[in-house]
N, C-alpha and C. Protein backbone atom coordinates (compact mmCIF):
# COMPACT_ATOMS: atom_id res chain seq x y z
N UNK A 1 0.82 -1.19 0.00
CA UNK A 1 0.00 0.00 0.00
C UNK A 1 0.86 1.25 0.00
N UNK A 2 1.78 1.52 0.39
CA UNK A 2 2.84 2.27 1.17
C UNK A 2 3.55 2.49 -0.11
N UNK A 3 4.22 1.58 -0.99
CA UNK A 3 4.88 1.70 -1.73
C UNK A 3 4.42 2.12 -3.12
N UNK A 4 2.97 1.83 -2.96
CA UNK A 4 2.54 2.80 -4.44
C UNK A 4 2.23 3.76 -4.37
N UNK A 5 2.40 4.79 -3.06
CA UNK A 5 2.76 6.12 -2.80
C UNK A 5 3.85 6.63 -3.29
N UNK A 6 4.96 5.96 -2.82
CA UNK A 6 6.00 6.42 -3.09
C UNK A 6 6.56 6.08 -4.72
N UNK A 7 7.05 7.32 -5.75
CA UNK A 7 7.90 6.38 -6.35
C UNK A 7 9.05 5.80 -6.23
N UNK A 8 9.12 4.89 -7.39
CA UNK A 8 10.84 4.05 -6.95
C UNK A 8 11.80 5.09 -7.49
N UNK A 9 11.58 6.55 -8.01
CA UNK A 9 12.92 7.29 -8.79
C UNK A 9 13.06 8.18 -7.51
N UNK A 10 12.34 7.77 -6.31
CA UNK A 10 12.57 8.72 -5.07
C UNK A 10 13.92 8.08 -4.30
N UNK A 11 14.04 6.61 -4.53
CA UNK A 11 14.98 5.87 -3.86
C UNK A 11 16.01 5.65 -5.02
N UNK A 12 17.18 5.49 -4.41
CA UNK A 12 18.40 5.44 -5.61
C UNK A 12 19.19 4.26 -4.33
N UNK A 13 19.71 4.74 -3.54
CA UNK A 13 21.03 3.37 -2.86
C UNK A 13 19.26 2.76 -2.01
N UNK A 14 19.91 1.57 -1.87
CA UNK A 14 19.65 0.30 -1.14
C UNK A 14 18.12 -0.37 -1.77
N UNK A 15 18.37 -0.16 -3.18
CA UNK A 15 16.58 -1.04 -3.71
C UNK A 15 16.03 -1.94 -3.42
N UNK A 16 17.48 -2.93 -3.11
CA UNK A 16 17.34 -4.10 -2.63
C UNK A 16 16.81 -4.80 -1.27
N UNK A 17 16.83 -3.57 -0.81
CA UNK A 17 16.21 -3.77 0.50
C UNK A 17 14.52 -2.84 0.46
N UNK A 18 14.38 -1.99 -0.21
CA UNK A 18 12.98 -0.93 -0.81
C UNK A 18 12.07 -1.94 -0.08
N UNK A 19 11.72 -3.17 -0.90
CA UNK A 19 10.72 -3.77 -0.52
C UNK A 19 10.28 -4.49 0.74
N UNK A 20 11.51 -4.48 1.15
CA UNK A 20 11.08 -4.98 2.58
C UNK A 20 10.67 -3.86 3.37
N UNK A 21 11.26 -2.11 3.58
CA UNK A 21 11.34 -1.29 4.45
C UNK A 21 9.29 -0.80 4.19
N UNK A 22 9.35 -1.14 2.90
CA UNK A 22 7.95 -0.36 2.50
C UNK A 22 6.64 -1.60 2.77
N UNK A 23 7.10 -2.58 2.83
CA UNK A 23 5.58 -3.20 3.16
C UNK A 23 5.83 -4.69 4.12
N UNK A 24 6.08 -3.66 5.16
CA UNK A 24 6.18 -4.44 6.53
C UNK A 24 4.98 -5.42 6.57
N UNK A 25 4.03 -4.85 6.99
CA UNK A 25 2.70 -5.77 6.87
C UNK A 25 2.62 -7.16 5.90
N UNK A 26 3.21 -7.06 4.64
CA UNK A 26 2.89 -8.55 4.36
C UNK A 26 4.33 -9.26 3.98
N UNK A 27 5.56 -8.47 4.55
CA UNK A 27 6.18 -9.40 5.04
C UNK A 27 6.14 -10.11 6.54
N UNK A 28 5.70 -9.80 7.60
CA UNK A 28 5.35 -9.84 8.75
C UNK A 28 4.38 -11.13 8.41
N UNK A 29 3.29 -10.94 7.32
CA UNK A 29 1.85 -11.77 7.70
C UNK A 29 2.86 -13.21 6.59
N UNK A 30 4.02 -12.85 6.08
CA UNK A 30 4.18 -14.08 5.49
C UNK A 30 5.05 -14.79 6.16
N UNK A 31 5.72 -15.05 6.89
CA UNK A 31 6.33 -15.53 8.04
C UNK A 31 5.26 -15.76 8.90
N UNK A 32 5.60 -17.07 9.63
CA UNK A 32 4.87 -16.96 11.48
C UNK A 32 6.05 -17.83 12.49
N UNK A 33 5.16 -17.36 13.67
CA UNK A 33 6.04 -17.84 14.94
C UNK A 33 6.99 -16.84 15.35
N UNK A 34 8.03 -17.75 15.73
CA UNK A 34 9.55 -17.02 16.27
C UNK A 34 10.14 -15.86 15.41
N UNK A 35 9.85 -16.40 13.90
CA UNK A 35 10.02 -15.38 12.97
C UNK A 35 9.58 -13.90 13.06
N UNK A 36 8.27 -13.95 13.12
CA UNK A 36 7.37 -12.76 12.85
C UNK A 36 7.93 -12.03 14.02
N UNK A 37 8.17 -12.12 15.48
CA UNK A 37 8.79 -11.84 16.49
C UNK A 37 10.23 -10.90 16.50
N UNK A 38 11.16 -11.79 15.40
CA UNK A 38 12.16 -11.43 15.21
C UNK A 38 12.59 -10.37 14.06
N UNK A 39 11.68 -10.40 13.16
CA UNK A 39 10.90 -9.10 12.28
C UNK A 39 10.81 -8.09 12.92
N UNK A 40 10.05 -8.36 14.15
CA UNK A 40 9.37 -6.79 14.91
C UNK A 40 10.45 -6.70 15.20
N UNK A 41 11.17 -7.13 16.39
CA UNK A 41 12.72 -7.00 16.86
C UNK A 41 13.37 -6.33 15.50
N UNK A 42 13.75 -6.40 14.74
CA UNK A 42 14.02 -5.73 13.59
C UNK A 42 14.06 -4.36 12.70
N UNK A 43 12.73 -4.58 12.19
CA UNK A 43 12.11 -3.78 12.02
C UNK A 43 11.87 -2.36 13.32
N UNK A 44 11.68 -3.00 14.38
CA UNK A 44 11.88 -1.42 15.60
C UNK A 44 13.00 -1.12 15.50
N UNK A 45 14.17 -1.40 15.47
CA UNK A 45 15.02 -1.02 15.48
C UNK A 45 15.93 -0.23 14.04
N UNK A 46 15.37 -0.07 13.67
CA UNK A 46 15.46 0.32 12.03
C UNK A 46 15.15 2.15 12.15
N UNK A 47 15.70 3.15 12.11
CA UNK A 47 15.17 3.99 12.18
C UNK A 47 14.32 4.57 11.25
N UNK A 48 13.15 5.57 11.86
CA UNK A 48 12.22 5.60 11.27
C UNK A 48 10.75 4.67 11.10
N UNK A 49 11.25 3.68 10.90
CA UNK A 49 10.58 2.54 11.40
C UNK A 49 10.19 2.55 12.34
N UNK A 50 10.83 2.00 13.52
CA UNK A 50 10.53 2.06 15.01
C UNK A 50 9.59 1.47 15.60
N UNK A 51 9.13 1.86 16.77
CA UNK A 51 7.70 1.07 17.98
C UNK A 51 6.52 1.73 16.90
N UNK A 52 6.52 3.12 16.43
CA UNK A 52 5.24 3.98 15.97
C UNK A 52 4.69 2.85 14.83
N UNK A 53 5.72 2.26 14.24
CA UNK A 53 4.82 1.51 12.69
C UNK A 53 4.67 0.31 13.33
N UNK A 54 5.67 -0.34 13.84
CA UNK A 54 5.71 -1.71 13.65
C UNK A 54 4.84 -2.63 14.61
N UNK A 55 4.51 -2.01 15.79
CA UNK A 55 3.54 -2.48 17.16
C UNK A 55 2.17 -2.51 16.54
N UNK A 56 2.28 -1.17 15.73
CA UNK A 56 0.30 -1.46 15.20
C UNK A 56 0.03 -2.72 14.40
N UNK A 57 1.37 -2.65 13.30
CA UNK A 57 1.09 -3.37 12.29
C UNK A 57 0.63 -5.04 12.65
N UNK A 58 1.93 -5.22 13.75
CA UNK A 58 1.92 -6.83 13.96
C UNK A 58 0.67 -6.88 14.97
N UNK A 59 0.68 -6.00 15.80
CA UNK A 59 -0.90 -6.10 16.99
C UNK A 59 -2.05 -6.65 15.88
N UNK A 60 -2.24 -6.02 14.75
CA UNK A 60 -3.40 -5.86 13.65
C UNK A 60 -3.10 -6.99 13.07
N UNK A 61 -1.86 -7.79 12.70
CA UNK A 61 -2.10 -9.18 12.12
C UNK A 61 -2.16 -10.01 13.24
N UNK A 62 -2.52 -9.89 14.54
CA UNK A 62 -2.50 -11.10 15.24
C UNK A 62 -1.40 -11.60 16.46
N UNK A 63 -0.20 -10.50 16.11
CA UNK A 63 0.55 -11.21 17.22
C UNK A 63 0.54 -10.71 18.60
N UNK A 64 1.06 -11.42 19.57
CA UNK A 64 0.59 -11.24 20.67
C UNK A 64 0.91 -9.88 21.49
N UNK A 65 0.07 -8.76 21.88
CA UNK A 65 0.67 -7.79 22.14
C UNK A 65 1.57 -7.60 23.12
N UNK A 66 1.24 -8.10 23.90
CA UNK A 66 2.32 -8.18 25.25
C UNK A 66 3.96 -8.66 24.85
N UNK A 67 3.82 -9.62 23.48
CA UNK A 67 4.98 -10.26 23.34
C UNK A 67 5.43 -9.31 22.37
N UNK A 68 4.63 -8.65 21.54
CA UNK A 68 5.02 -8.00 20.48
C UNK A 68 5.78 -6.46 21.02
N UNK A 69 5.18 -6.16 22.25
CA UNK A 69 5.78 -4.86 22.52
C UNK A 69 7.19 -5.21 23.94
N UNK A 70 7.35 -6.24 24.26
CA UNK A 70 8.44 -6.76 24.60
C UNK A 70 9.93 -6.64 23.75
N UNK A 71 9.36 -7.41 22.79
CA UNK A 71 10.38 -7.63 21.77
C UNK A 71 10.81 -5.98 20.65
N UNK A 72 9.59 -5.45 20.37
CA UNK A 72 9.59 -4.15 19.78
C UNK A 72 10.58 -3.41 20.96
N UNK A 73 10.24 -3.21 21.97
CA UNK A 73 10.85 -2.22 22.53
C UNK A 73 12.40 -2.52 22.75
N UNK A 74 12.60 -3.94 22.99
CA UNK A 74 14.02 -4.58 22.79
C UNK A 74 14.96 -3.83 21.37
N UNK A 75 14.19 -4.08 20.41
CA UNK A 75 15.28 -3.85 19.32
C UNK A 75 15.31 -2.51 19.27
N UNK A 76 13.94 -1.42 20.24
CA UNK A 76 14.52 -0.22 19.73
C UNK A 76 15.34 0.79 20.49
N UNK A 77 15.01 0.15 21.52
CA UNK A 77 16.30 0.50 22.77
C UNK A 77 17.27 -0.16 22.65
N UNK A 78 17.73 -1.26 21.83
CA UNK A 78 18.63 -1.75 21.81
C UNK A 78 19.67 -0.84 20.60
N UNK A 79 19.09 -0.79 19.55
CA UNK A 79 19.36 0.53 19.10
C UNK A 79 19.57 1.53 18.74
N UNK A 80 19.27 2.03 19.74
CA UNK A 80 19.68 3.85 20.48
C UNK A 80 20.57 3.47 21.56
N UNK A 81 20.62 2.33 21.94
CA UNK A 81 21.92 1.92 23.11
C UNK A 81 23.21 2.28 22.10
N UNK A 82 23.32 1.01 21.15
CA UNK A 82 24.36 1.28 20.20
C UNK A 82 24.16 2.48 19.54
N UNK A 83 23.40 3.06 18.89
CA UNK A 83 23.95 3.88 18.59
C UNK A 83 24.00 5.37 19.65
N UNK A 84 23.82 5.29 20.74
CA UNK A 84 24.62 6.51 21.40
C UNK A 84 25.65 5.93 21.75
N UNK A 85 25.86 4.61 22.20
CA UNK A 85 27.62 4.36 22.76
C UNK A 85 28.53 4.29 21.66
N UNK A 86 28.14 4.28 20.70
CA UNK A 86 28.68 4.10 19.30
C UNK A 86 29.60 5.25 18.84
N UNK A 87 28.37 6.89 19.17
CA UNK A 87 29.11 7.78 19.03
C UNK A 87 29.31 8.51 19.95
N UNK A 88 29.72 8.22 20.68
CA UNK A 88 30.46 8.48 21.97
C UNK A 88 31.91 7.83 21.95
N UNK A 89 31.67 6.84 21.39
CA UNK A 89 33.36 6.29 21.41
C UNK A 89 34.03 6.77 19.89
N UNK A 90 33.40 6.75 18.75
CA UNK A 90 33.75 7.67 18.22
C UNK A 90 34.17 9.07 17.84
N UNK A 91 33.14 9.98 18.83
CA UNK A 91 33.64 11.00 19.48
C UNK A 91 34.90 11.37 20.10
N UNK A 92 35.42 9.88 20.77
CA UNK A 92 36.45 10.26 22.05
C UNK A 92 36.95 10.06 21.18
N UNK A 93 37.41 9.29 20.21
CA UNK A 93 38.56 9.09 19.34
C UNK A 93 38.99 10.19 18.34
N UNK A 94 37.65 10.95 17.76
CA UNK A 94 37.86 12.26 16.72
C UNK A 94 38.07 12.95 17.69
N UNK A 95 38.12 13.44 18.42
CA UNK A 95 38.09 14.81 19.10
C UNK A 95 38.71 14.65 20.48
N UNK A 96 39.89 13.09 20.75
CA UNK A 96 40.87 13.28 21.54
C UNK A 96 40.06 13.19 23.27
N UNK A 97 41.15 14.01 24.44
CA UNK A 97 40.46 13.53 25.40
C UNK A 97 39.12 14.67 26.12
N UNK A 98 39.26 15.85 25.02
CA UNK A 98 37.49 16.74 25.18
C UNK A 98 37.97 17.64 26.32
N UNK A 99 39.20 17.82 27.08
CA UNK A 99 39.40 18.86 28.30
C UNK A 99 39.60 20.25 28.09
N UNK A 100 38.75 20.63 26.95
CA UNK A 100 38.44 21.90 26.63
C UNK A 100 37.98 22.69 27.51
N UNK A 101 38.41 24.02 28.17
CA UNK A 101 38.10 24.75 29.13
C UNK A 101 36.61 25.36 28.55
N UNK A 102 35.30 24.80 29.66
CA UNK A 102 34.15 25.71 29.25
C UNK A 102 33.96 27.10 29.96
N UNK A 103 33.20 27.97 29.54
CA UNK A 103 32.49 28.95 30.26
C UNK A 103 32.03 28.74 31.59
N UNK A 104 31.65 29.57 32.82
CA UNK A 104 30.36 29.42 33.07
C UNK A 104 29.18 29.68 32.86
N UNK A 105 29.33 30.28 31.78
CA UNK A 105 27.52 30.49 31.49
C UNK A 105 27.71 28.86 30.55
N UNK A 106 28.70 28.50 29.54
CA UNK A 106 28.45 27.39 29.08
C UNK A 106 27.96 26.18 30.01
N UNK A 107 28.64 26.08 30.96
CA UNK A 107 28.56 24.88 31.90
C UNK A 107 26.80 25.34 32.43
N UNK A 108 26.48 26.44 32.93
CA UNK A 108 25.23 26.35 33.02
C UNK A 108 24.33 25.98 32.04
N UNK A 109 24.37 26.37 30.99
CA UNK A 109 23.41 26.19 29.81
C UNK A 109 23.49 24.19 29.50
N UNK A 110 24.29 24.08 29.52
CA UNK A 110 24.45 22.37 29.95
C UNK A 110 23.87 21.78 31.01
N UNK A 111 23.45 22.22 32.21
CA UNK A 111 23.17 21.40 33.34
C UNK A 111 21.84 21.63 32.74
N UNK A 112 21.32 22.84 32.23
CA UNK A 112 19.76 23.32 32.11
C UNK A 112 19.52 22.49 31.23
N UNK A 113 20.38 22.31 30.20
CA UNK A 113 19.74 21.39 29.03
C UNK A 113 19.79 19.62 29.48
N UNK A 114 20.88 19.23 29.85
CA UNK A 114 20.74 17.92 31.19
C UNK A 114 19.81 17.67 31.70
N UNK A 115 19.33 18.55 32.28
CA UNK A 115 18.05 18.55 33.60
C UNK A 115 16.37 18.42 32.64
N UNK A 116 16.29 19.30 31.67
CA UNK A 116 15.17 19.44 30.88
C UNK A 116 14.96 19.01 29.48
N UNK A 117 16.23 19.25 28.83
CA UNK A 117 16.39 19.20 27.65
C UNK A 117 16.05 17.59 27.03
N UNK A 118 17.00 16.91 27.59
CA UNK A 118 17.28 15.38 27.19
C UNK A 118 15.45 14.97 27.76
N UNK A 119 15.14 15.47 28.45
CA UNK A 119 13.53 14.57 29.19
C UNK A 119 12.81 14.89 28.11
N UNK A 120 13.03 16.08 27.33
CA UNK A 120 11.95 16.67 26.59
C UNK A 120 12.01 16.20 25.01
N UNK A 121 13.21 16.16 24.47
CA UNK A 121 13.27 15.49 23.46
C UNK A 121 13.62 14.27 24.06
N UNK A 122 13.49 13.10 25.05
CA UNK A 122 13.46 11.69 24.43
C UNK A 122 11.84 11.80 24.66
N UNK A 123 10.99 12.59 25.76
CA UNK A 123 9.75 11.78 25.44
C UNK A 123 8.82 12.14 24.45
N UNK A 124 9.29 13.53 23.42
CA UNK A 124 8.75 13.60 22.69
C UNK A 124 9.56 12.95 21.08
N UNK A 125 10.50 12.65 21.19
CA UNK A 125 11.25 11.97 19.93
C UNK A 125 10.08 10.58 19.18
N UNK A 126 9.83 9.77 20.07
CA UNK A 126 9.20 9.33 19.44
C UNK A 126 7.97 9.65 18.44
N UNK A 127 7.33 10.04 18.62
CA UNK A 127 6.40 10.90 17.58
C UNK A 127 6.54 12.33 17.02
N UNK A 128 7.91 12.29 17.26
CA UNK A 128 7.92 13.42 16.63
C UNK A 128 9.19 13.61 15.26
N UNK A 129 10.48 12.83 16.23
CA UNK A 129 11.34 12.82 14.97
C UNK A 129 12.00 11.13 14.71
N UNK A 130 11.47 10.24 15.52
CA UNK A 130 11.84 9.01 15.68
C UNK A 130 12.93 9.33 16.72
N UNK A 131 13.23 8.03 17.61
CA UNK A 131 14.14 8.27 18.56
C UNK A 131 15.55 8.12 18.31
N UNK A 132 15.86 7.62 17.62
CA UNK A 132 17.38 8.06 16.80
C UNK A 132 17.75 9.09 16.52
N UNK A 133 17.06 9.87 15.97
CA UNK A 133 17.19 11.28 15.23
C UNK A 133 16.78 11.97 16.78
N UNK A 134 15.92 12.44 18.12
CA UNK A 134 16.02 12.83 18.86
C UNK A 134 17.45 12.53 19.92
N UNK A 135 17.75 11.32 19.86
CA UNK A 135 18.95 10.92 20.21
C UNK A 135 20.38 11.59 20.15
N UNK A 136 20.25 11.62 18.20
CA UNK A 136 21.18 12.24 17.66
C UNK A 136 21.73 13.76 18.19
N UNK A 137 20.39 14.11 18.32
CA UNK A 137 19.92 15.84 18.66
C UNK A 137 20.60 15.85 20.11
N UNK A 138 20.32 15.32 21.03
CA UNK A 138 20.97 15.54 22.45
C UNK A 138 22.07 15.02 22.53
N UNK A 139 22.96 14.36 21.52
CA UNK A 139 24.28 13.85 21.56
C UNK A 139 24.85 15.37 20.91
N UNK A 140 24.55 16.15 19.97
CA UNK A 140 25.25 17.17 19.09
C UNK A 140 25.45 17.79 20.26
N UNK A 141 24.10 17.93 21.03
CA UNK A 141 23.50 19.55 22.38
C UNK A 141 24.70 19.25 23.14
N UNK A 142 25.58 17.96 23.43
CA UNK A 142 26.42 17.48 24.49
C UNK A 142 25.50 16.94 25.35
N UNK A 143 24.96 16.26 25.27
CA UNK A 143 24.32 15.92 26.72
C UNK A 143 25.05 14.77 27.31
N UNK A 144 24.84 14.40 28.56
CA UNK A 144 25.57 13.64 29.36
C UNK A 144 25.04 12.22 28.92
N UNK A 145 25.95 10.59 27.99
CA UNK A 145 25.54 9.80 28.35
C UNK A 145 24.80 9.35 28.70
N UNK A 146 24.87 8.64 30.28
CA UNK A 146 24.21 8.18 31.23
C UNK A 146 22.25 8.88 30.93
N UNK A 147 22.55 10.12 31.77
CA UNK A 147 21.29 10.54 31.26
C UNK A 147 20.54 10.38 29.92
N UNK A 148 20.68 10.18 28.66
CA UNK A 148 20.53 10.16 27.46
C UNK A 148 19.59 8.99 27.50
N UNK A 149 20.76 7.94 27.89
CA UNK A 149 20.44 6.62 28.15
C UNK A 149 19.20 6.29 28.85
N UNK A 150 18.72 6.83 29.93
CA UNK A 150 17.89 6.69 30.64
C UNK A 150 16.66 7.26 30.42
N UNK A 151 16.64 8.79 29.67
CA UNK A 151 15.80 9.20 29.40
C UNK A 151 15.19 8.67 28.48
N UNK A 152 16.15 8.15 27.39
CA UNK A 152 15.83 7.31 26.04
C UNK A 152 14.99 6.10 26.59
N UNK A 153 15.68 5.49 27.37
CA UNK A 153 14.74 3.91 27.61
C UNK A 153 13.69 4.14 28.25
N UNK A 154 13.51 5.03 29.72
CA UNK A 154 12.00 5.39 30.07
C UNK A 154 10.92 5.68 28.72
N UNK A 155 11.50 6.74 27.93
CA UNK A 155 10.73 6.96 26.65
C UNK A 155 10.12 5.97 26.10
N UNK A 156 10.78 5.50 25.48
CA UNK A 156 10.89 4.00 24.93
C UNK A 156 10.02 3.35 25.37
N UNK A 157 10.11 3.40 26.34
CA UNK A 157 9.42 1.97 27.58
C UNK A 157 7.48 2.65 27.43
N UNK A 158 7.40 3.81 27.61
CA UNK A 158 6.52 4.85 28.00
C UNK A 158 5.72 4.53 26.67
N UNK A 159 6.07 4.70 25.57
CA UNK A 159 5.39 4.99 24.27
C UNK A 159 4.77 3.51 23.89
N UNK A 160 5.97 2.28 23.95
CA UNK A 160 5.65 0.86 24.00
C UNK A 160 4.67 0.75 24.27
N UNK A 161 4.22 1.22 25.59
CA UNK A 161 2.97 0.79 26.46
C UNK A 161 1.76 1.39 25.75
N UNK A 162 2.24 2.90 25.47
CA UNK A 162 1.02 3.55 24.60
C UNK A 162 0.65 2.93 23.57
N UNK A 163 1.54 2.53 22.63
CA UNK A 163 0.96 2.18 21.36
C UNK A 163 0.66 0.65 21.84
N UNK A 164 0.59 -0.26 22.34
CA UNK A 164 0.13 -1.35 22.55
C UNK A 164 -1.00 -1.29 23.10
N UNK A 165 -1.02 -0.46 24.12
CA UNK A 165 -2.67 -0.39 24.39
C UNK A 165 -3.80 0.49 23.44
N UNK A 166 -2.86 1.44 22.74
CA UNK A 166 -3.52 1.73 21.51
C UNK A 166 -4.20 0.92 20.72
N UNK A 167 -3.12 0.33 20.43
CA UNK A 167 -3.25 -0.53 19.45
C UNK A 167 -4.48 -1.89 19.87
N UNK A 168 -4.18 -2.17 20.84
CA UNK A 168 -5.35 -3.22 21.07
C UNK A 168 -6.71 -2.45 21.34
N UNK A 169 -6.70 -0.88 22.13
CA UNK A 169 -7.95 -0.60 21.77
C UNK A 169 -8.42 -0.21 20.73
N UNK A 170 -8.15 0.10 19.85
CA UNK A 170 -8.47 0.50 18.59
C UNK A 170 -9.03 -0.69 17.87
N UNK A 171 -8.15 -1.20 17.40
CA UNK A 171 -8.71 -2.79 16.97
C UNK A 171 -9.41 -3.36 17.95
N UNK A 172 -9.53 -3.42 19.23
CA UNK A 172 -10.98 -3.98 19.65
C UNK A 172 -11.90 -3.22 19.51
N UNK A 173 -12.00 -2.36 19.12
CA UNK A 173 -13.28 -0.82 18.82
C UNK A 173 -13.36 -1.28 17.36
N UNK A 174 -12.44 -2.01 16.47
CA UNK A 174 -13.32 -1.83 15.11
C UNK A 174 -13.59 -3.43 15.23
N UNK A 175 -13.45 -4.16 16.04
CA UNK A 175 -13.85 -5.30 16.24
C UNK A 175 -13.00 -6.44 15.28
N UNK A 176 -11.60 -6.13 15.34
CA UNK A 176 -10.53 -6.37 14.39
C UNK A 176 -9.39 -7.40 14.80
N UNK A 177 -9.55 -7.60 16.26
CA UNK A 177 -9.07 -7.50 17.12
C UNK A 177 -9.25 -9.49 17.34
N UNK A 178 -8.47 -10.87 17.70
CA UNK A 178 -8.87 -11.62 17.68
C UNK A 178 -9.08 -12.17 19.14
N UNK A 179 -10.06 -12.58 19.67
CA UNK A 179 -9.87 -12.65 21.13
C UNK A 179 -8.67 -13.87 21.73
């Protein structure tokens, strides 16, 4: 459905993969079991992709939500794990050991963005820029690691829950839903 929106002269590198990124749904419904599981695991973790597409889709063919948003939230915190420790150690390596003398107004404008910043884009990243790309955003700002980390997975964890119970109420409201 997805893909006869889009054209194919919009995509140029990775064609080979086009068809899988664009019609999750009936690769998902053509697989079952452990498979379809390991799809979602997958597929969440894919940016852009993420918990927002992939929890409705598989909830709506049948798989189990509780298991489905287990595993979803696994691959997409899994990640944003790698990729913030990813560039962080890349970081330390381009740019040496970082004992650059700050300001104090800099060092303040950091604790403020620490304290508020990172809470505000991870719990709105998900619906708003995917959590990779919010990720990305509080790694440029400097934000601290640790915190990143945490704010990211509460997020994560937070939205999981939303769209699963979304998702099952919705489809039990259109009666879609299999008991």
């Amino acid at each position: 459905m997805f893909a006869q929106a889009v054209p194919e002269s919009v995509f140029t590198a990775g064609q080979s993969v086009l068809p899988l990124v664009l019609d999750i749904e009936a690769t998902l419904d053509d697989h079952t079991g452990i498979i379809q599981y390991a799809l979602v695991f997958l597929f969440a973790a894919i940016p852009v992709i993420e918990i927002l597409v992939v929890i409705p889709i598989a909830i709506g063919l049948g798989l189990h939500p509780v298991i489905t948003g287990v595993v979803a939230f696994a691959g997409n915190a899994g990640s944003v794990w790698a990729f913030v420790l990813g560039y962080r150690w890349i970081e330390q390596r381009w740019r040496g050991d970082g004992t650059n003398p700050k300001s104090g107004r800099h060092q303040r404008a950091k604790q403020l963005w620490d304290r508020y910043g990172v809470a505000g884009v991870s719990l709105a990243g998900p619906i708003l820029t995917g959590v990779h790309i919010a990720a990305g955003v509080a790694l440029v700002a400097g934000s601290r690691q640790r915190t990143l980390l945490v704010w990211m997975t509460l997020s994560i964890a937070l939205w999981t829950v939303v769209f699963v119970l979304g998702s099952v109420f919705g489809f039990s409201l259109l009666g879609l839903l299999s008991e």
